[in-house]
Protein backbone atom coordinates (compact mmCIF):
# COMPACT_ATOMS: atom_id res chain seq x y z
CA UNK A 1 -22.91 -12.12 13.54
CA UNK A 2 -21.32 -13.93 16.25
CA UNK A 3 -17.13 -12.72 16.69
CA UNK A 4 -15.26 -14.93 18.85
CA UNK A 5 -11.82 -13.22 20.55
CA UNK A 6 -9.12 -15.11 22.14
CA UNK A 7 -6.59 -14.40 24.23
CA UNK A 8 -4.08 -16.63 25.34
CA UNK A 9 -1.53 -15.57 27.70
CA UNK A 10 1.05 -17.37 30.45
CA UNK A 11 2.44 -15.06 33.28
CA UNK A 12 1.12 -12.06 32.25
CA UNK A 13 -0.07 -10.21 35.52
CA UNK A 14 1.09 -6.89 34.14
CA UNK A 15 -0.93 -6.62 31.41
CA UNK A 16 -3.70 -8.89 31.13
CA UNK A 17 -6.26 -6.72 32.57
CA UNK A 18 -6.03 -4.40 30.28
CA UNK A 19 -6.47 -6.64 27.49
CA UNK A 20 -9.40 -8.21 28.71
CA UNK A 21 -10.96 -4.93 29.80
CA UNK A 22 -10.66 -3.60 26.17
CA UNK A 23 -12.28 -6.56 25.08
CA UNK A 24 -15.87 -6.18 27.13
CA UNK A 25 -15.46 -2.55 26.12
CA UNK A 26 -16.38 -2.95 22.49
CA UNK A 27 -19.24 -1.27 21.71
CA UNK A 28 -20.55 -4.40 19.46
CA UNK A 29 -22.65 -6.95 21.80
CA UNK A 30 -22.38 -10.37 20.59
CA UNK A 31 -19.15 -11.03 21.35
CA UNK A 32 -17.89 -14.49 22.54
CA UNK A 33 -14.17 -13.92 24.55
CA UNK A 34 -12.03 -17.53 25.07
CA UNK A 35 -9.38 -16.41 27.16
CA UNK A 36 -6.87 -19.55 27.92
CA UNK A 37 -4.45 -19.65 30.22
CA UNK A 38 -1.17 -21.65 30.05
CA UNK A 39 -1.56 -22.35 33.91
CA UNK A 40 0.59 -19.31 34.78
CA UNK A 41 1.57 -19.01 38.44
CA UNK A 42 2.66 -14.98 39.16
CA UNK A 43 -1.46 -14.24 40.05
CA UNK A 44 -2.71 -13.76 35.92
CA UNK A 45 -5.15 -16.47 36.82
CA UNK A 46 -6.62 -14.27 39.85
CA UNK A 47 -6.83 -11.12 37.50
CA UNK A 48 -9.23 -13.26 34.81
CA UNK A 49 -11.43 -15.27 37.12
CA UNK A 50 -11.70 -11.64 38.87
CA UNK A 51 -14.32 -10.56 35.49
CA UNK A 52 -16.74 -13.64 35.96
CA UNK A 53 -18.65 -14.54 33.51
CA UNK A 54 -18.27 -11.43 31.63
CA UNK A 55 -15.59 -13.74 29.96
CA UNK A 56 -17.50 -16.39 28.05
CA UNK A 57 -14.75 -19.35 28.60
CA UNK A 58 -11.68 -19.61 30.61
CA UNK A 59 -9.31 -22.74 30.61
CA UNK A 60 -6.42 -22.99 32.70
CA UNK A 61 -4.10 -25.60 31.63
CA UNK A 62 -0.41 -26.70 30.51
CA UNK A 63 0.02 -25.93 26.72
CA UNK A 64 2.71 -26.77 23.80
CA UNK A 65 3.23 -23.26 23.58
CA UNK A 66 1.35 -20.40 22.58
CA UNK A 67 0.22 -21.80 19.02
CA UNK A 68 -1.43 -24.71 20.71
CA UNK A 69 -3.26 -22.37 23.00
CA UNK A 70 -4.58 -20.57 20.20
CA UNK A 71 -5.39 -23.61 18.68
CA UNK A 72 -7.26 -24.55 21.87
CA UNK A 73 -8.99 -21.26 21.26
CA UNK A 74 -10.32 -22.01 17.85
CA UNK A 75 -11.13 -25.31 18.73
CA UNK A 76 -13.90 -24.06 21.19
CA UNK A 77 -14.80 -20.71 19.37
CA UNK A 78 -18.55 -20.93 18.00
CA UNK A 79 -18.57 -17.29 16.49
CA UNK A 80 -18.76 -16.75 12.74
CA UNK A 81 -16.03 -14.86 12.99
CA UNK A 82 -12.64 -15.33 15.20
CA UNK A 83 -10.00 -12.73 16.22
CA UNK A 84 -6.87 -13.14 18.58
CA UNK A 85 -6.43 -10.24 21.09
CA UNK A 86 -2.90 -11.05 22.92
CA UNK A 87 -3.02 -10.81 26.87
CA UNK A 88 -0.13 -7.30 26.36
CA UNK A 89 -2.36 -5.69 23.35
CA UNK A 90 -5.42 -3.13 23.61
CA UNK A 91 -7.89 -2.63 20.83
CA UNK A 92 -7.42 0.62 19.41
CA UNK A 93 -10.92 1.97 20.32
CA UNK A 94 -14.09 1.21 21.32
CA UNK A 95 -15.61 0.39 18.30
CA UNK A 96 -13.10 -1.75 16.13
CA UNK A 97 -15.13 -5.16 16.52
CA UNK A 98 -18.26 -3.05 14.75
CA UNK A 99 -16.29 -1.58 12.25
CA UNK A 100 -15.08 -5.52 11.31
CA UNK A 101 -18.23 -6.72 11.62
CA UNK A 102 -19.47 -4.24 9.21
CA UNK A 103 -16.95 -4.90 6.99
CA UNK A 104 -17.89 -8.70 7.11
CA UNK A 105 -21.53 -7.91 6.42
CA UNK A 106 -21.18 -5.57 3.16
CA UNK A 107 -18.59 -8.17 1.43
CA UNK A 108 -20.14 -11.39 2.56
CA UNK A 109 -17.58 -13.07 -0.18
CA UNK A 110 -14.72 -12.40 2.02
CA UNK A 111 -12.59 -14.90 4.14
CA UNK A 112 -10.84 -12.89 6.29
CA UNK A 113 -10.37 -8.75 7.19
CA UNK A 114 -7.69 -6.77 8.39
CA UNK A 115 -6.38 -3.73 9.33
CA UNK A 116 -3.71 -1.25 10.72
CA UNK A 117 -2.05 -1.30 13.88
CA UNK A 118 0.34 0.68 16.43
CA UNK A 119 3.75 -0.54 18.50
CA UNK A 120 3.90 1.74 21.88
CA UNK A 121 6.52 1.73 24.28
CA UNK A 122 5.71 -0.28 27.54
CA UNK A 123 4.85 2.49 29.76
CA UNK A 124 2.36 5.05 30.99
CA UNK A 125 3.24 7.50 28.17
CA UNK A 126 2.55 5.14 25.65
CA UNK A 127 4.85 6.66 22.71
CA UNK A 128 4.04 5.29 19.30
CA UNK A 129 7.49 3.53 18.78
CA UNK A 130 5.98 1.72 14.97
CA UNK A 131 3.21 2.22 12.31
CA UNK A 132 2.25 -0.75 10.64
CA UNK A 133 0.00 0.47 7.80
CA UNK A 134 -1.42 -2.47 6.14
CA UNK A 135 -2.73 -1.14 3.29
CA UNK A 136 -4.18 -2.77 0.11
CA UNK A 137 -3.89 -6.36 -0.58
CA UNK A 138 -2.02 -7.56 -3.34
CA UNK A 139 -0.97 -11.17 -4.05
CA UNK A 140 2.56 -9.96 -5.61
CA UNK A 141 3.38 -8.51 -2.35
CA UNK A 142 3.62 -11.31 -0.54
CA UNK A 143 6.69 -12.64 -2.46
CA UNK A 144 8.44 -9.31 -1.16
CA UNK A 145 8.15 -10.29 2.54
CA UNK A 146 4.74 -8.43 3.16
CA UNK A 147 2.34 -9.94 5.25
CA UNK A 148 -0.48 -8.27 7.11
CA UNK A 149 -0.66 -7.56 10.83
CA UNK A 150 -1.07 -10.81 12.66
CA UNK A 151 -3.48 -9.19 15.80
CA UNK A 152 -5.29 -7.31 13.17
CA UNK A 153 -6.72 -10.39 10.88
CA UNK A 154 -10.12 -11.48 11.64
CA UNK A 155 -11.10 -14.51 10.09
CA UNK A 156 -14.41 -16.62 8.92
CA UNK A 157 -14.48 -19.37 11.31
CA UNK A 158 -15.50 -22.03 8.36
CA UNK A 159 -12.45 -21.24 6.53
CA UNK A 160 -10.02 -21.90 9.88
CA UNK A 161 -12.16 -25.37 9.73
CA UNK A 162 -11.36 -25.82 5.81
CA UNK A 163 -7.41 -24.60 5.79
CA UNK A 164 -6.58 -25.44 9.03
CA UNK A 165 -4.41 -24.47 12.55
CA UNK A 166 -1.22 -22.94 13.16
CA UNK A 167 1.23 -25.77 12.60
CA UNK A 168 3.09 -26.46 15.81
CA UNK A 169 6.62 -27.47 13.82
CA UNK A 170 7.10 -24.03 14.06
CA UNK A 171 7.42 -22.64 17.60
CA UNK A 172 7.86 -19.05 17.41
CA UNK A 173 6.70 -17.68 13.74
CA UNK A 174 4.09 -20.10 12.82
CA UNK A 175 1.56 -17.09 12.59
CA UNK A 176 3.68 -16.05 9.68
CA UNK A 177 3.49 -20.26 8.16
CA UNK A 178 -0.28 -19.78 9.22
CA UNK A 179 -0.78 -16.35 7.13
CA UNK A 180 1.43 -17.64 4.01
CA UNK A 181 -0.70 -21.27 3.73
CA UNK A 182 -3.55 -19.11 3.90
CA UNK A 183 -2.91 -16.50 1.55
CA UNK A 184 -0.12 -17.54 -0.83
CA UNK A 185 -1.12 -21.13 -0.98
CA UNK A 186 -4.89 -21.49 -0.73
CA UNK A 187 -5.43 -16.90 -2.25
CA UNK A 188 -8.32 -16.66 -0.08
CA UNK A 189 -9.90 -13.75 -0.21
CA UNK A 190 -8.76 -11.18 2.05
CA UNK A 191 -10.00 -7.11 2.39
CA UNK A 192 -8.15 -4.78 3.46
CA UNK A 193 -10.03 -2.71 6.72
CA UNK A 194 -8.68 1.08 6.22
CA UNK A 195 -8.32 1.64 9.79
CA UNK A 196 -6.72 0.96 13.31
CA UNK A 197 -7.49 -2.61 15.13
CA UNK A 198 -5.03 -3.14 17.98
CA UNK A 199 -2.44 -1.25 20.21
CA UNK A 200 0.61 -3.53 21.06
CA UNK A 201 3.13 -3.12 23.55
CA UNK A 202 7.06 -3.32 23.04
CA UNK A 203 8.71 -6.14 24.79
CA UNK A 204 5.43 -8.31 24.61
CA UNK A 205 4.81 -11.95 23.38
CA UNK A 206 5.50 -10.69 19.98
CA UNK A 207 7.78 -7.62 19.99
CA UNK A 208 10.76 -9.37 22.25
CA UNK A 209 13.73 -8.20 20.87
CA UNK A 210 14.95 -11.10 22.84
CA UNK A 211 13.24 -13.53 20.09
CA UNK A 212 14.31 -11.51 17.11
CA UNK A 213 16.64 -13.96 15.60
CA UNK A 214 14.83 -16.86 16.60
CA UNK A 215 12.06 -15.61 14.50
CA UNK A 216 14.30 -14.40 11.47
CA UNK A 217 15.27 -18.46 11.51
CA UNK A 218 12.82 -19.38 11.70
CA UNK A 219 10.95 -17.11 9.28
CA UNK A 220 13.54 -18.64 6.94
CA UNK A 221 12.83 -21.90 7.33
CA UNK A 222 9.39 -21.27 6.18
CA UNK A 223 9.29 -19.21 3.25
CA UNK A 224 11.72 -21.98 2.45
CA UNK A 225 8.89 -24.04 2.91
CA UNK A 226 6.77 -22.19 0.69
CA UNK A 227 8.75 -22.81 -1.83
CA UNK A 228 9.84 -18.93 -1.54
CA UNK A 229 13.38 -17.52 -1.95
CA UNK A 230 14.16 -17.14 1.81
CA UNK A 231 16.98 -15.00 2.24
CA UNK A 232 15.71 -12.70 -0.59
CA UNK A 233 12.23 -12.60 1.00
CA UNK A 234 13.37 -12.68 4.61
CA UNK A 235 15.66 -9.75 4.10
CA UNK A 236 13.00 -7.92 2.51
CA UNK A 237 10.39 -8.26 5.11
CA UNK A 238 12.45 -7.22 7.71
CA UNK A 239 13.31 -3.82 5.56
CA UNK A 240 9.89 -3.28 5.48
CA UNK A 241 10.33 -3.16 9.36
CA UNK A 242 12.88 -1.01 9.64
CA UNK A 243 10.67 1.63 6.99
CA UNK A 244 7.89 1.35 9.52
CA UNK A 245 10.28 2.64 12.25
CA UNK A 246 11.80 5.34 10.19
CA UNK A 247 8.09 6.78 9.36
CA UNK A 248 6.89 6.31 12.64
């Protein structure tokens, strides 16, 4: 089984090395890694064209944003199976692309996997700063403002070609459209992976406290467009946060 990762990244000299490093670490072989670039210009472009062709494709280019990169992404992943590592995240260990391929393997009725993941500060110590615990799926959660880990789903690549792209209306939280179309709208069929995917970093593409209410807007204007009771469902998803903190 064929797992396509992407990365997409813009100006990320800091970090992306490590990102792409702990992708060709993964113990599991046939793995097909997209990085594309949004034609950053601080030396990111050196750092990835430094690994060769131990990256299978690399495109440097202007973008819309970082939905139409990953869009690019999908667009030119062949793998069965398609994952998004982002250029400031780390998989958890070694062997988390096995343990999804596995997964995929002994429930060959599922569209899409899942699992837990860590928040760390941005520094050498690393200090777990969130727990997001995924834990079993369950439709009725989603009207509470749940939502699994973005960087943790893993998805069949047939069903992205059946339901579709991140929708580019939505410039900062369309992951969260992206997951509700796919899960409240279409119920596919999504298992819950009882263990730790990815690593993220504080301050990165999509922990910038700097975004924060841009996203809780925006988050509104979707569930709104779900037909969801925003503020109700908004509020509660960002409790849900603020537990993960607390239990850290």
């Amino acid at each position: 089984m064929k797992v396509s990762v992407i990365t997409i990244c813009y100006n990320r000299k800091a970090t992306i090395g490590q990102s792409v490093k702990s992708v060709l670490a993964q113990d599991y072989t046939d793995i097909e890694y997209i990085v594309i670039d949004g034609n950053s210009t601080d030396g990111t472009q050196d750092i990835i064209q430094s690994f060769g062709d131990k990256i299978t494709t690399y495109i440097s280019e202007p973008d819309k944003g970082m939905y139409d990169a990953i869009n690019k992404g999908f667009a030119l992943a062949t793998g069965e199976v398609v994952g998004l590592m982002h250029s400031d995240d780390v998989f958890y260990d070694n062997c988390v692309v096995s343990k999804i391929v596995e997964a995929f393997k002994n429930n060959p009725d599922t569209d899409a996997i899942y699992g837990d993941g860590i928040y760390v500060t941005n520094d050498q110590d690393e200090k777990i700063v969130r727990n997001r615990i995924g834990g079993a799926y369950d439709y009725k959660k989603l009207k509470k403002g749940w939502l699994p880990l973005h960087p943790t789903v893993y998805i069949r690549k047939a069903t992205i070609n059946r339901l579709g792209n991140y929708d580019l209306n939505f410039k900062i939280a369309s992951d969260t459209e992206f997951l509700l179309r796919y899960l409240f709208k279409y119920k596919i069929n999504i298992l819950y992976l009882n263990t730790y995917i990815v690593k993220m970093r504080m301050g990165g593409m999509s922990t910038s406290y700097k975004r924060a209410l841009e996203v809780l807007k925006e988050d509104y204007r979707i569930y709104k467009y779900h037909n969801l009771a925003p503020l109700s469902v908004v509020f509660q998803k960002k409790m849900i946060a603020v537990m993960q903190y607390i239990k850290k």
